[in-house]
PDB file of N, CA and C in Angstrom:
ATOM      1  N   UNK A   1      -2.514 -26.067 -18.604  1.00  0.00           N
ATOM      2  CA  UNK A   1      -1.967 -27.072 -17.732  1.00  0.00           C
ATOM      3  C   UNK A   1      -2.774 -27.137 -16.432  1.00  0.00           C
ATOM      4  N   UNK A   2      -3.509 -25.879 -16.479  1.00  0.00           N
ATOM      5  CA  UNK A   2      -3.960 -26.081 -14.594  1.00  0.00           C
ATOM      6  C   UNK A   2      -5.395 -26.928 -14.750  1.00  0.00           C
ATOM      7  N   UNK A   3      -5.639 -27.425 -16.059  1.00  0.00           N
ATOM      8  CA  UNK A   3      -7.105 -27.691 -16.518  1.00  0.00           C
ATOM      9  C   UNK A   3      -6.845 -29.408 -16.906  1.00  0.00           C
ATOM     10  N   UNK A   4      -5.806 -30.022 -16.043  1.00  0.00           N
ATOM     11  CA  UNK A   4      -5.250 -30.624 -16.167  1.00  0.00           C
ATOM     12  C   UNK A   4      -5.264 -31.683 -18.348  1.00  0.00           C
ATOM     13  N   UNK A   5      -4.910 -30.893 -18.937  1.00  0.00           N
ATOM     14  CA  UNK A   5      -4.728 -31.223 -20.219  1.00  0.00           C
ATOM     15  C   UNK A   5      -2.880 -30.808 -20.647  1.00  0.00           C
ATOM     16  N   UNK A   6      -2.934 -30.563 -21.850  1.00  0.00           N
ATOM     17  CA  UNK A   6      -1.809 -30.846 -22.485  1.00  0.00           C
ATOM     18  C   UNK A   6      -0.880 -29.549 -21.985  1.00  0.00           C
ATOM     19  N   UNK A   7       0.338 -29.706 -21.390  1.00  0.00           N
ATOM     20  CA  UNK A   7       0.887 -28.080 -20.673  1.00  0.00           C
ATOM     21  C   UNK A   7       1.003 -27.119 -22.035  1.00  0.00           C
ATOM     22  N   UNK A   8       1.705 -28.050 -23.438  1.00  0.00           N
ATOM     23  CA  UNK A   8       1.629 -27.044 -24.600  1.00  0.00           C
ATOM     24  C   UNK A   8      -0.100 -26.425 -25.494  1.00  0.00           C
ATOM     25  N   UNK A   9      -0.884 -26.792 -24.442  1.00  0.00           N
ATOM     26  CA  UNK A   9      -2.286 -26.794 -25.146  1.00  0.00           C
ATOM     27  C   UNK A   9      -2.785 -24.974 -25.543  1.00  0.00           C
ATOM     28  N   UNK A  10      -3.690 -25.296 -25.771  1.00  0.00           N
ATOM     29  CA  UNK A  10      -4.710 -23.870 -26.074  1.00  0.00           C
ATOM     30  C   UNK A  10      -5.956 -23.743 -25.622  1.00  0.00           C
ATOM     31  N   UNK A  11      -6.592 -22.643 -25.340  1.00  0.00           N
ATOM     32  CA  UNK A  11      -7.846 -22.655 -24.575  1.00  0.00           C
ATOM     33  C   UNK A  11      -8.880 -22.976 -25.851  1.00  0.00           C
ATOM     34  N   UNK A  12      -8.416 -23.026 -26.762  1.00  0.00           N
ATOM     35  CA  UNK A  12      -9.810 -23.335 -28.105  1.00  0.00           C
ATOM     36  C   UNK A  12     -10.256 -24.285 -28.232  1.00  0.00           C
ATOM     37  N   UNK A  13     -11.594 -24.422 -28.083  1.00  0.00           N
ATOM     38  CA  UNK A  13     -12.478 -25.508 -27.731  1.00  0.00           C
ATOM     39  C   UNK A  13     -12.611 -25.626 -26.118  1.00  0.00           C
ATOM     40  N   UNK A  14     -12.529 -25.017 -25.487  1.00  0.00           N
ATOM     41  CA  UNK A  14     -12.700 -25.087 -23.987  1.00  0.00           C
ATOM     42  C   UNK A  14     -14.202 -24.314 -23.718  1.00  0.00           C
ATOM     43  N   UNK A  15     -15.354 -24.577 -23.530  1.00  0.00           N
ATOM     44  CA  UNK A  15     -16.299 -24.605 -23.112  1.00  0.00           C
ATOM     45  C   UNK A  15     -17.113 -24.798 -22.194  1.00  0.00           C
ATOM     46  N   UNK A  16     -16.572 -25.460 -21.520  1.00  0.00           N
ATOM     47  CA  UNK A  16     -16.869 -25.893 -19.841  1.00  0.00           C
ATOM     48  C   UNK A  16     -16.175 -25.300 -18.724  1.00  0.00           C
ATOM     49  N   UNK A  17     -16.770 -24.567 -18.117  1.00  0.00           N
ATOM     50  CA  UNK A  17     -16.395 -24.200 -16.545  1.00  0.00           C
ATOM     51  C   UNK A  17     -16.034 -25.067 -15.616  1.00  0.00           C
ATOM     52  N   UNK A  18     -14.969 -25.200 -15.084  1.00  0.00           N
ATOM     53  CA  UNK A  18     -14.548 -26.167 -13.963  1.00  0.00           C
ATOM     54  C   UNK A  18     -15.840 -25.916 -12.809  1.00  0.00           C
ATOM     55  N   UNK A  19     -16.081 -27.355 -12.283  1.00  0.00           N
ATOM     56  CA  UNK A  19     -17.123 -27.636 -11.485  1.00  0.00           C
ATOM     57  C   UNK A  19     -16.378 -27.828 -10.465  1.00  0.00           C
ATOM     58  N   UNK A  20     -15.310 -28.292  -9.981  1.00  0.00           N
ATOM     59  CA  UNK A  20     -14.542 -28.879  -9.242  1.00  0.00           C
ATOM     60  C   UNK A  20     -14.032 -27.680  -7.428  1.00  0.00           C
ATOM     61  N   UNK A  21     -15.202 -28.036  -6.762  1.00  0.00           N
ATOM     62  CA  UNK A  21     -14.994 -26.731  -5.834  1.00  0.00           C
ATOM     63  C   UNK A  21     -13.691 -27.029  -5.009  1.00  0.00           C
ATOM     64  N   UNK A  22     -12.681 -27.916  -5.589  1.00  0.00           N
ATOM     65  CA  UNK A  22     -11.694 -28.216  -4.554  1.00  0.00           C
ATOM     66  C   UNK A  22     -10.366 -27.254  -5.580  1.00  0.00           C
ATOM     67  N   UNK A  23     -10.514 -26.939  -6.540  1.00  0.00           N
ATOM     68  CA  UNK A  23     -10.048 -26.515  -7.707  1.00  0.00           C
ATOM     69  C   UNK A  23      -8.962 -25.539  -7.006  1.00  0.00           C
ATOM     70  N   UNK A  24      -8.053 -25.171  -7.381  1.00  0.00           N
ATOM     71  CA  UNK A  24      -6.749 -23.821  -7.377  1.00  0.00           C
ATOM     72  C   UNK A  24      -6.555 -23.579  -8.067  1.00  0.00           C
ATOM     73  N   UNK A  25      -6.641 -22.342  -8.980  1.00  0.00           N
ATOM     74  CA  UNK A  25      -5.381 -22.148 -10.385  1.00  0.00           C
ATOM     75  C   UNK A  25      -4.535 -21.552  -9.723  1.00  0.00           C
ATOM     76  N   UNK A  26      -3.319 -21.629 -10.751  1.00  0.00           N
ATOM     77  CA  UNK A  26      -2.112 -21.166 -10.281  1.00  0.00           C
ATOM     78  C   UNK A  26      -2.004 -19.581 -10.676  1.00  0.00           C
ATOM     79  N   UNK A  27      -2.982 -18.993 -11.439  1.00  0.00           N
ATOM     80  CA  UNK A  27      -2.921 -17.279 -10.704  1.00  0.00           C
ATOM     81  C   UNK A  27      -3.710 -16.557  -9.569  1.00  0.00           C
ATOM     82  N   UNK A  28      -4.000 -17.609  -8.648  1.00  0.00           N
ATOM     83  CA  UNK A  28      -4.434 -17.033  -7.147  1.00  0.00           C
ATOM     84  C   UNK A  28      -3.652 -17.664  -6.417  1.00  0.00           C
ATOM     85  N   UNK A  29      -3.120 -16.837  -5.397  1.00  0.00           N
ATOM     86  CA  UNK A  29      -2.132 -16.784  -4.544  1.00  0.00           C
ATOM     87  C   UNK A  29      -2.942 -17.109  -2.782  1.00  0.00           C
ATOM     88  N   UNK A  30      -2.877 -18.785  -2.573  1.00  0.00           N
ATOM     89  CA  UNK A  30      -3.597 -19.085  -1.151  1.00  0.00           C
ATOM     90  C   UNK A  30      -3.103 -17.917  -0.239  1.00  0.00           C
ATOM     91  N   UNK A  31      -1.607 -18.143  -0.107  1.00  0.00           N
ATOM     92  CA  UNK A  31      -0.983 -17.349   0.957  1.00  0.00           C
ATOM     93  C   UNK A  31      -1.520 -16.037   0.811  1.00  0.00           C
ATOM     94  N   UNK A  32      -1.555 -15.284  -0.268  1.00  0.00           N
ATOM     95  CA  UNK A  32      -1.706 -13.762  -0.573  1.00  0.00           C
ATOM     96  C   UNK A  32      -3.105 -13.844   0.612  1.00  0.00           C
ATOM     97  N   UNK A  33      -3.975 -14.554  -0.480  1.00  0.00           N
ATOM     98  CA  UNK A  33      -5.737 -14.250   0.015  1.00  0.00           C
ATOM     99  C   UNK A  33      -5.512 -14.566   1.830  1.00  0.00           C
ATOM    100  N   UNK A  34      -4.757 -15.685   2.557  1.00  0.00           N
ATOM    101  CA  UNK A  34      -5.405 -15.480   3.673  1.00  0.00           C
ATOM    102  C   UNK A  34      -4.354 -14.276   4.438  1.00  0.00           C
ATOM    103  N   UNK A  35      -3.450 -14.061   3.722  1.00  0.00           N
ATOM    104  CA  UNK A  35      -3.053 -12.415   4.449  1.00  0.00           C
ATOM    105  C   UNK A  35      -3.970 -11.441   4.733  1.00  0.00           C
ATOM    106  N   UNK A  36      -4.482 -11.394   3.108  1.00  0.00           N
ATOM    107  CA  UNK A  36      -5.410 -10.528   2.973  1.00  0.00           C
ATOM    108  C   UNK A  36      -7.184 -10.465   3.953  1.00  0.00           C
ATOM    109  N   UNK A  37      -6.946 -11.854   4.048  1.00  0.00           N
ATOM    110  CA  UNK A  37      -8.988 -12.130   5.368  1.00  0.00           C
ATOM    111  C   UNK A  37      -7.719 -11.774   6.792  1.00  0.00           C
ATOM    112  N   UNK A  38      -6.675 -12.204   6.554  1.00  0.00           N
ATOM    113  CA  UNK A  38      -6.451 -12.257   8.124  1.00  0.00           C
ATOM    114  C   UNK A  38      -6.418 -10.529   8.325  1.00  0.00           C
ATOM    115  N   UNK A  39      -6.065  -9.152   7.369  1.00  0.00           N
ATOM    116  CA  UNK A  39      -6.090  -8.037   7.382  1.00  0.00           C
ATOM    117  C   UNK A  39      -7.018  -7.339   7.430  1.00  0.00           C
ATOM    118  N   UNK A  40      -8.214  -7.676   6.702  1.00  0.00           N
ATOM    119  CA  UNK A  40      -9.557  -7.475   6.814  1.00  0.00           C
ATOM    120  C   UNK A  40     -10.399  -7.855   8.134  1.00  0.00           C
ATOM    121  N   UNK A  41     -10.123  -9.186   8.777  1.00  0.00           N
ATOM    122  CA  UNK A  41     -10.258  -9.454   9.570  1.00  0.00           C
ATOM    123  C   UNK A  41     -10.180  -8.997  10.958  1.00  0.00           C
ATOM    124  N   UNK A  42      -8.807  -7.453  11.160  1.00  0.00           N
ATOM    125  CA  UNK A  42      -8.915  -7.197  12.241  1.00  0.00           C
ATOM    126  C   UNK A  42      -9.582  -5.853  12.040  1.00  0.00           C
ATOM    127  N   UNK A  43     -10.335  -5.612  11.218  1.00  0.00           N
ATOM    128  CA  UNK A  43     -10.649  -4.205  10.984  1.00  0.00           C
ATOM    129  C   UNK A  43     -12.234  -4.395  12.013  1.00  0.00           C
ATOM    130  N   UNK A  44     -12.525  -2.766  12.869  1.00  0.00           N
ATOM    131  CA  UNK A  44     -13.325  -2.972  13.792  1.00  0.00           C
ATOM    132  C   UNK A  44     -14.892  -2.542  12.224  1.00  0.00           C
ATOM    133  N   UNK A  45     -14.972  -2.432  10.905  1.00  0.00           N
ATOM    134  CA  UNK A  45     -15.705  -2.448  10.423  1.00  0.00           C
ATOM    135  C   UNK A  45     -16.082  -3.988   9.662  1.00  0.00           C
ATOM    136  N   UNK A  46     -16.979  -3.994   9.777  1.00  0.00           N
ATOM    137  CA  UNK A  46     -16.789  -5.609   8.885  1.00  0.00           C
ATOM    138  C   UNK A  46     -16.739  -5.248   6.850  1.00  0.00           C
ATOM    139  N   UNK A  47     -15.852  -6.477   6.717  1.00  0.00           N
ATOM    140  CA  UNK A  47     -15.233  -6.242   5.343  1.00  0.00           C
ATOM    141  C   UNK A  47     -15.734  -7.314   4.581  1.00  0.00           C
ATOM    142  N   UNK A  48     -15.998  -7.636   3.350  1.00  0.00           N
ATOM    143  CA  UNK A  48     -15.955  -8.933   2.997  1.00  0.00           C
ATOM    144  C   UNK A  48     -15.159  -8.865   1.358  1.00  0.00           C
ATOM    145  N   UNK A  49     -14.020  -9.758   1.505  1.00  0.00           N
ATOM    146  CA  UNK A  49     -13.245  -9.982  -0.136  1.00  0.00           C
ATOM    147  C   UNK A  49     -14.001 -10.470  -0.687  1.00  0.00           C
ATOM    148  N   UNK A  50     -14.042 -10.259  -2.125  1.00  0.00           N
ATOM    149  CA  UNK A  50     -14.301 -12.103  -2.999  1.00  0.00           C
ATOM    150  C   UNK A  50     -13.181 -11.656  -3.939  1.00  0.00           C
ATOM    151  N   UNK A  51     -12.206 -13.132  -3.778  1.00  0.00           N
ATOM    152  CA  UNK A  51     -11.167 -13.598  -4.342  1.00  0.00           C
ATOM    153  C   UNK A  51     -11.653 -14.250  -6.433  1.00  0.00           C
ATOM    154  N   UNK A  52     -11.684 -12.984  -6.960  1.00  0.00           N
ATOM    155  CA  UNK A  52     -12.151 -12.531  -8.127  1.00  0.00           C
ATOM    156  C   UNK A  52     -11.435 -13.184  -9.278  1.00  0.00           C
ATOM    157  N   UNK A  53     -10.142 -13.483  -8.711  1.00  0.00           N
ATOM    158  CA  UNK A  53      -8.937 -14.018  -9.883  1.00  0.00           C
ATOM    159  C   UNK A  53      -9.339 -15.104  -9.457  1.00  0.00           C
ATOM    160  N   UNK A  54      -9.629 -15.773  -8.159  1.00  0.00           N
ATOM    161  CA  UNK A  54      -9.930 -17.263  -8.147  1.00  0.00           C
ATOM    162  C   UNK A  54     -11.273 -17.759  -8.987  1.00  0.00           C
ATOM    163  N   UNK A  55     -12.379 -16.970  -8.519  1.00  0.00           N
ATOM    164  CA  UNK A  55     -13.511 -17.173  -9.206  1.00  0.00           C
ATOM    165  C   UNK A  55     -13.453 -17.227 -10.629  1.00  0.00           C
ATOM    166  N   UNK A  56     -12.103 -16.486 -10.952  1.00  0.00           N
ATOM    167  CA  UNK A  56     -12.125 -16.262 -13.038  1.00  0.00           C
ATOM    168  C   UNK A  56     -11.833 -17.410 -12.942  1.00  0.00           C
ATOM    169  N   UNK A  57     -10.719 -18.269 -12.554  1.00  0.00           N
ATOM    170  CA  UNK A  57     -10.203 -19.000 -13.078  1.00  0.00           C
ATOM    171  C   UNK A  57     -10.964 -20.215 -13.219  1.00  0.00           C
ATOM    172  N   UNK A  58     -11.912 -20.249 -12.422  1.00  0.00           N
ATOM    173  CA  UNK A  58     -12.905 -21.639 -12.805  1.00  0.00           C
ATOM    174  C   UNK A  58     -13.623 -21.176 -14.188  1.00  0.00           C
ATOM    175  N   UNK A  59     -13.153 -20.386 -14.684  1.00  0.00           N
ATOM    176  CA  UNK A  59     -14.351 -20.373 -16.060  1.00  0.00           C
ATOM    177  C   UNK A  59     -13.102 -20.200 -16.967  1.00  0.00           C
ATOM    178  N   UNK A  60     -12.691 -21.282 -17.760  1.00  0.00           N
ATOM    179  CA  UNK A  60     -12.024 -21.678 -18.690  1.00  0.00           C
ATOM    180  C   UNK A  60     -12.451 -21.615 -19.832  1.00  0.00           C
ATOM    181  N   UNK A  61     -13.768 -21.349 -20.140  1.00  0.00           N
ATOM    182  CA  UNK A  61     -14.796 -21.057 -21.521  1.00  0.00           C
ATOM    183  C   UNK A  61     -14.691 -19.430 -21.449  1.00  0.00           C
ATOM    184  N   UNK A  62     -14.215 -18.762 -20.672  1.00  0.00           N
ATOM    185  CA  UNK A  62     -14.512 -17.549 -20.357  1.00  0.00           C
ATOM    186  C   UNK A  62     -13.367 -16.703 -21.171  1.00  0.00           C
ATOM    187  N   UNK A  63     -11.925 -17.813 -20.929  1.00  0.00           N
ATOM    188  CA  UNK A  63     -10.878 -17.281 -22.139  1.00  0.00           C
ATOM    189  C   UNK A  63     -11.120 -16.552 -23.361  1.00  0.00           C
ATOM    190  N   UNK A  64     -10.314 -15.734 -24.226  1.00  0.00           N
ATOM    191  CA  UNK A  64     -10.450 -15.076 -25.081  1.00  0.00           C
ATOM    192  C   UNK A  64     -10.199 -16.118 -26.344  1.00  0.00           C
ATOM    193  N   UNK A  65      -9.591 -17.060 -26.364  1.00  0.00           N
ATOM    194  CA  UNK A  65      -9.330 -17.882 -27.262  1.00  0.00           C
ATOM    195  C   UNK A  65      -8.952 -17.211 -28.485  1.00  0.00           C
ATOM    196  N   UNK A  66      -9.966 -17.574 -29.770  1.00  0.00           N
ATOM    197  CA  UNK A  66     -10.023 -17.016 -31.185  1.00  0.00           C
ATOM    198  C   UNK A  66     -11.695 -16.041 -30.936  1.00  0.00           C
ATOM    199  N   UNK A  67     -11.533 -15.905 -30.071  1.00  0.00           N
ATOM    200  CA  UNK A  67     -12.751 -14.644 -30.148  1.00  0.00           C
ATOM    201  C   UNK A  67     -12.609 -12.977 -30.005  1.00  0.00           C
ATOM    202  N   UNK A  68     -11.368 -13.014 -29.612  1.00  0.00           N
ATOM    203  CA  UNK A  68     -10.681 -11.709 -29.645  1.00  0.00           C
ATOM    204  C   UNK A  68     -10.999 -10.965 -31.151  1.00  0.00           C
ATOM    205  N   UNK A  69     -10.770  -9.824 -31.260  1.00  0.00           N
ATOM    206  CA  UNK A  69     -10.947  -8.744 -32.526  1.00  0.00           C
ATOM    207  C   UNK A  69     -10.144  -8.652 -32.911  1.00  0.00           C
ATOM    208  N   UNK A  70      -9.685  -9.104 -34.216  1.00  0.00           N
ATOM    209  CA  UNK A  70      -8.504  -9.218 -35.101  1.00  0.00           C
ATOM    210  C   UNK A  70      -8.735  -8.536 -36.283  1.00  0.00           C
ATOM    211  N   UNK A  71      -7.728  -7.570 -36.851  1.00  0.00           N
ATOM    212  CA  UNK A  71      -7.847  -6.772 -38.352  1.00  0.00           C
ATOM    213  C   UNK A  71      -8.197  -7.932 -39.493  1.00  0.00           C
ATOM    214  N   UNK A  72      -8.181  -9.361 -39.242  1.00  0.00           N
ATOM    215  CA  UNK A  72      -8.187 -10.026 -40.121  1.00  0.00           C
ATOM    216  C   UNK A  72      -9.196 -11.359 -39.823  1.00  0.00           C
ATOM    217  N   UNK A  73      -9.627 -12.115 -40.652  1.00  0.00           N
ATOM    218  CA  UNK A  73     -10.217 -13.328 -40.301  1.00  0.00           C
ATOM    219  C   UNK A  73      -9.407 -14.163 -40.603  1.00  0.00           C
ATOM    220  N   UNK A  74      -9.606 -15.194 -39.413  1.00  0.00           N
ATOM    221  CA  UNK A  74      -8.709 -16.718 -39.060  1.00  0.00           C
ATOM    222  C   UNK A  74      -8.745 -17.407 -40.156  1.00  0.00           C
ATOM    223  N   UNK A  75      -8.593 -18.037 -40.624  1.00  0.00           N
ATOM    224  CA  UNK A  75      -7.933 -19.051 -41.559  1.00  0.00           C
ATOM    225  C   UNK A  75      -8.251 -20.861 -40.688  1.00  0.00           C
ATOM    226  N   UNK A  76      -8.920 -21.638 -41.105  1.00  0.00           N
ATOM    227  CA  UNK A  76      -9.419 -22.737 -40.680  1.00  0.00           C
ATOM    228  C   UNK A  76      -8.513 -23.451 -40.289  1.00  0.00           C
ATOM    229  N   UNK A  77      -7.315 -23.682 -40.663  1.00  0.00           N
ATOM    230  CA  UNK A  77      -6.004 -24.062 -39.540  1.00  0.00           C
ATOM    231  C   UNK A  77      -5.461 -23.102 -38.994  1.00  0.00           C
ATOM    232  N   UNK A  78      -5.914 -21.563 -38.619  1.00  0.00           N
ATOM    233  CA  UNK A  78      -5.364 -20.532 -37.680  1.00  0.00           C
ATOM    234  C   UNK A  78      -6.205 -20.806 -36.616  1.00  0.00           C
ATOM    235  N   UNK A  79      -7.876 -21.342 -36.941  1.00  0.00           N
ATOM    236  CA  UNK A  79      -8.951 -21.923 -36.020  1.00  0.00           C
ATOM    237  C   UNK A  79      -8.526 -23.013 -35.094  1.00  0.00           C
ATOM    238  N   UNK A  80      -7.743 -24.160 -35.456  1.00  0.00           N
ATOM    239  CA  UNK A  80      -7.767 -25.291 -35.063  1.00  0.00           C
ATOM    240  C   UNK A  80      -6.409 -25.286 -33.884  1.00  0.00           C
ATOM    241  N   UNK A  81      -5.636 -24.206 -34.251  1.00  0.00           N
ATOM    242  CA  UNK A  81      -4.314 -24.282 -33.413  1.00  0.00           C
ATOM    243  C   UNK A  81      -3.627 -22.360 -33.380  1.00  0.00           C
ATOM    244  N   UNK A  82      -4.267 -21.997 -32.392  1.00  0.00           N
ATOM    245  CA  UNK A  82      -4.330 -20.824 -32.363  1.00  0.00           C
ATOM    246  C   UNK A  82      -3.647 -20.262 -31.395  1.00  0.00           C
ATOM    247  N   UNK A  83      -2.647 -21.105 -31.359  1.00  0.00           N
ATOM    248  CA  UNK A  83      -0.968 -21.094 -30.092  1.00  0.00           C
ATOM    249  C   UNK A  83      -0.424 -19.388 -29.867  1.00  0.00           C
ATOM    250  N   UNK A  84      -0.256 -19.237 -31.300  1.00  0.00           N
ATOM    251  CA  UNK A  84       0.206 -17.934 -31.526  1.00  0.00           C
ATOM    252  C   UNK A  84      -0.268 -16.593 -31.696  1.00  0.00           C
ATOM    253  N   UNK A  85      -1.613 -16.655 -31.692  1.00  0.00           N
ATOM    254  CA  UNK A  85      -2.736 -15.601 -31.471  1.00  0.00           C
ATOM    255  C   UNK A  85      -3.723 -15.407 -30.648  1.00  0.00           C
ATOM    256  N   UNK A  86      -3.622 -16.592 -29.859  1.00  0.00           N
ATOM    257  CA  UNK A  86      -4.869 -16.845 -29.025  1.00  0.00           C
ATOM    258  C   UNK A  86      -4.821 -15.810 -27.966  1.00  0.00           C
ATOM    259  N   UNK A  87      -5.374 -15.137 -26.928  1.00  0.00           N
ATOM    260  CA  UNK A  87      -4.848 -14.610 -25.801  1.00  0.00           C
ATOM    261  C   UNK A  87      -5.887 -15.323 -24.261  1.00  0.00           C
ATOM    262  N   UNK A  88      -4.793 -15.862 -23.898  1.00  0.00           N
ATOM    263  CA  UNK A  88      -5.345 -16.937 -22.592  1.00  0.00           C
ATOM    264  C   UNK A  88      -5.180 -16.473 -21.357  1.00  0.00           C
ATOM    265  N   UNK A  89      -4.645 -15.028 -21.483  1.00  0.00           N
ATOM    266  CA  UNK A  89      -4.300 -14.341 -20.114  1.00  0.00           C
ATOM    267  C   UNK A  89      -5.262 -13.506 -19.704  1.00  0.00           C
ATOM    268  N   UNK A  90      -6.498 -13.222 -20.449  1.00  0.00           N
ATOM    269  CA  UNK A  90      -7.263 -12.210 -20.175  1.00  0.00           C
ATOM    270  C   UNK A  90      -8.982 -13.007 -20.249  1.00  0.00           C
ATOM    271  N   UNK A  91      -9.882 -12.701 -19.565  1.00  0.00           N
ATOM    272  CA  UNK A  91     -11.375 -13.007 -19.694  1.00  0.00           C
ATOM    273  C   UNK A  91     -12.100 -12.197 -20.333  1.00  0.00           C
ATOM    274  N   UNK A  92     -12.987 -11.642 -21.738  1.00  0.00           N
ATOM    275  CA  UNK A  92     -13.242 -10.728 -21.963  1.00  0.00           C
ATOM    276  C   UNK A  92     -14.554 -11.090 -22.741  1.00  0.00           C
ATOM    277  N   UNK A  93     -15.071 -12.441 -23.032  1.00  0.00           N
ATOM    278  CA  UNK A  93     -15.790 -12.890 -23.032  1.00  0.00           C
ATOM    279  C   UNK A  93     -17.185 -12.397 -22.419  1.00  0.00           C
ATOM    280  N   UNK A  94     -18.176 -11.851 -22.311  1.00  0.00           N
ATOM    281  CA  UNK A  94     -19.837 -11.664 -21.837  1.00  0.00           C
ATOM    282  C   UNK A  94     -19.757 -12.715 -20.843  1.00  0.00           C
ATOM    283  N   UNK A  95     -19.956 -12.217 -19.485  1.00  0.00           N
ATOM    284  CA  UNK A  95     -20.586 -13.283 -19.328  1.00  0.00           C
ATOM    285  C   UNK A  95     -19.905 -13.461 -18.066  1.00  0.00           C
ATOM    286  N   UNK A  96     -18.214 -13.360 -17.742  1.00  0.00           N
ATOM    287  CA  UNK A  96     -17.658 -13.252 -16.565  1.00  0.00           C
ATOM    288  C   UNK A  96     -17.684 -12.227 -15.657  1.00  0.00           C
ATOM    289  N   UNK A  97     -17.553 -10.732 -16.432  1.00  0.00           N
ATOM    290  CA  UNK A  97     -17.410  -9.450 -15.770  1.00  0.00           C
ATOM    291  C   UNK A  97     -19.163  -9.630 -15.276  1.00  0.00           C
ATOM    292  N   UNK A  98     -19.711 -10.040 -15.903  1.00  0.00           N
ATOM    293  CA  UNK A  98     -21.065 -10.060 -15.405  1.00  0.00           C
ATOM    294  C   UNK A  98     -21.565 -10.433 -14.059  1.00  0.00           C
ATOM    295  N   UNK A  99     -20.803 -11.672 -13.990  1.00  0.00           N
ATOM    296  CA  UNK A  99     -20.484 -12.433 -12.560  1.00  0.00           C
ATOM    297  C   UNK A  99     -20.104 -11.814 -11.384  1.00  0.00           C
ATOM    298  N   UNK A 100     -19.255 -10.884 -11.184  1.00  0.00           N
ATOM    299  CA  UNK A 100     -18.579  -9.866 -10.840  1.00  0.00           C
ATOM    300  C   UNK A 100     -19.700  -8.785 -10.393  1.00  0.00           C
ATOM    301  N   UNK A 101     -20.170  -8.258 -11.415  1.00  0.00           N
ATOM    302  CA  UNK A 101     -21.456  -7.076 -11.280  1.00  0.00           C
ATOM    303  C   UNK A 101     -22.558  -7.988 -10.301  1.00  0.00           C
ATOM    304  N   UNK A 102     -22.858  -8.909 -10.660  1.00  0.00           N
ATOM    305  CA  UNK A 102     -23.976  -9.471  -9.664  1.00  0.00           C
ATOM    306  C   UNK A 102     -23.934  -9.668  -8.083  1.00  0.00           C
ATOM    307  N   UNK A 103     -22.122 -10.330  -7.998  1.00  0.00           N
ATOM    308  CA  UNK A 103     -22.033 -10.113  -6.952  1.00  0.00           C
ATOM    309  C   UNK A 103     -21.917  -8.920  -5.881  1.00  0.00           C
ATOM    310  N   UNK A 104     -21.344  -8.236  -6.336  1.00  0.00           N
ATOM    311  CA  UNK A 104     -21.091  -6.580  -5.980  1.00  0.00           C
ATOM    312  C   UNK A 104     -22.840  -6.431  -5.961  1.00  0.00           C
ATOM    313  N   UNK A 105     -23.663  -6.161  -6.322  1.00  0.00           N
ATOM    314  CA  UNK A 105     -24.914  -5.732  -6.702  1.00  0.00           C
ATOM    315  C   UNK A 105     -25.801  -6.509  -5.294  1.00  0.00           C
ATOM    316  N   UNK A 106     -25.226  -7.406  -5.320  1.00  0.00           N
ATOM    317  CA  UNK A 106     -26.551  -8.506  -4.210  1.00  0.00           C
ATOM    318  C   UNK A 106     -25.962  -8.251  -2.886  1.00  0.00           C
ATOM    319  N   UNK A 107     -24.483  -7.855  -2.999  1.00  0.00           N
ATOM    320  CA  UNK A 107     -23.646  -7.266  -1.620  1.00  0.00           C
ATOM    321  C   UNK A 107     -23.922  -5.624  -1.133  1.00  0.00           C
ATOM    322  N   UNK A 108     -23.787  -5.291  -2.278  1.00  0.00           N
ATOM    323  CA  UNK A 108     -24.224  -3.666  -1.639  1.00  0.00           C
ATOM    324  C   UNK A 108     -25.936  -3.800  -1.629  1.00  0.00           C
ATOM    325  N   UNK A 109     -27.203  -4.251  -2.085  1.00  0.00           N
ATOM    326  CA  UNK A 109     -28.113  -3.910  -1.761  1.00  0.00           C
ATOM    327  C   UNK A 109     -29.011  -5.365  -1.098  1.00  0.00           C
ATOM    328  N   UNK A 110     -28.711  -6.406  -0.745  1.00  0.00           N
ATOM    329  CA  UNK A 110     -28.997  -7.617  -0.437  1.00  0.00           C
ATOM    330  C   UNK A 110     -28.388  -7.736   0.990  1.00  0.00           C
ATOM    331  N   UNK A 111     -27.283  -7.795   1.093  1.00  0.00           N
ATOM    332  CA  UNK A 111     -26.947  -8.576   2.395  1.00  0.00           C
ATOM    333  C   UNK A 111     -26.262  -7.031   3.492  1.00  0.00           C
TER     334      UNK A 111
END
């Protein structure tokens, strides 16, 4: 639903990363994060967040969909509508945690 498509939908077939830098999903919390800069903020060391659940959530290809490890293989209508097996709560996909490592990496020895 936050990908503005069908609210009963599934992440299968989702391939594209939201481009949209005005974007929110609804598992990052605005209020939380600017508690959190305004807390960081008074510290006499300098701090810097990156808001990590926000950054996942622009990568909607990044979902686990039907790529997860299953004792069994899908079935070509278990492929097409995968409501009940899919798992859309987690990123585990190559490719995000990676995102993550780079940044951490260019922060501790870059800036």
């Amino acid at each position: 639903m936050d990908w503005g498509s069908d609210p009963h939908g599934t992440c299968y077939g989702e391939t594209t990363p939201i481009f949209d830098p005005t974007y929110w999903g609804s598992g990052a919390s605005k209020s939380i994060m600017q508690v959190v800069g305004e807390v960081l903020g008074e510290s006499k060391v300098p701090i810097t967040a990156v808001n990590i659940t926000q950054l996942s959530l622009y990568r909607k290809d990044a979902h686990t969909s039907i790529y997860k490890e299953l004792r069994y293989n899908l079935t070509p209508a278990q492929l097409a509508h995968p409501r009940s097996y899919a798992d859309c709560n987690h990123w585990c996909l190559p490719g995000l945690q990676d995102t993550w490592n780079e940044l951490l990496y260019t922060k501790l020895f870059f800036l």
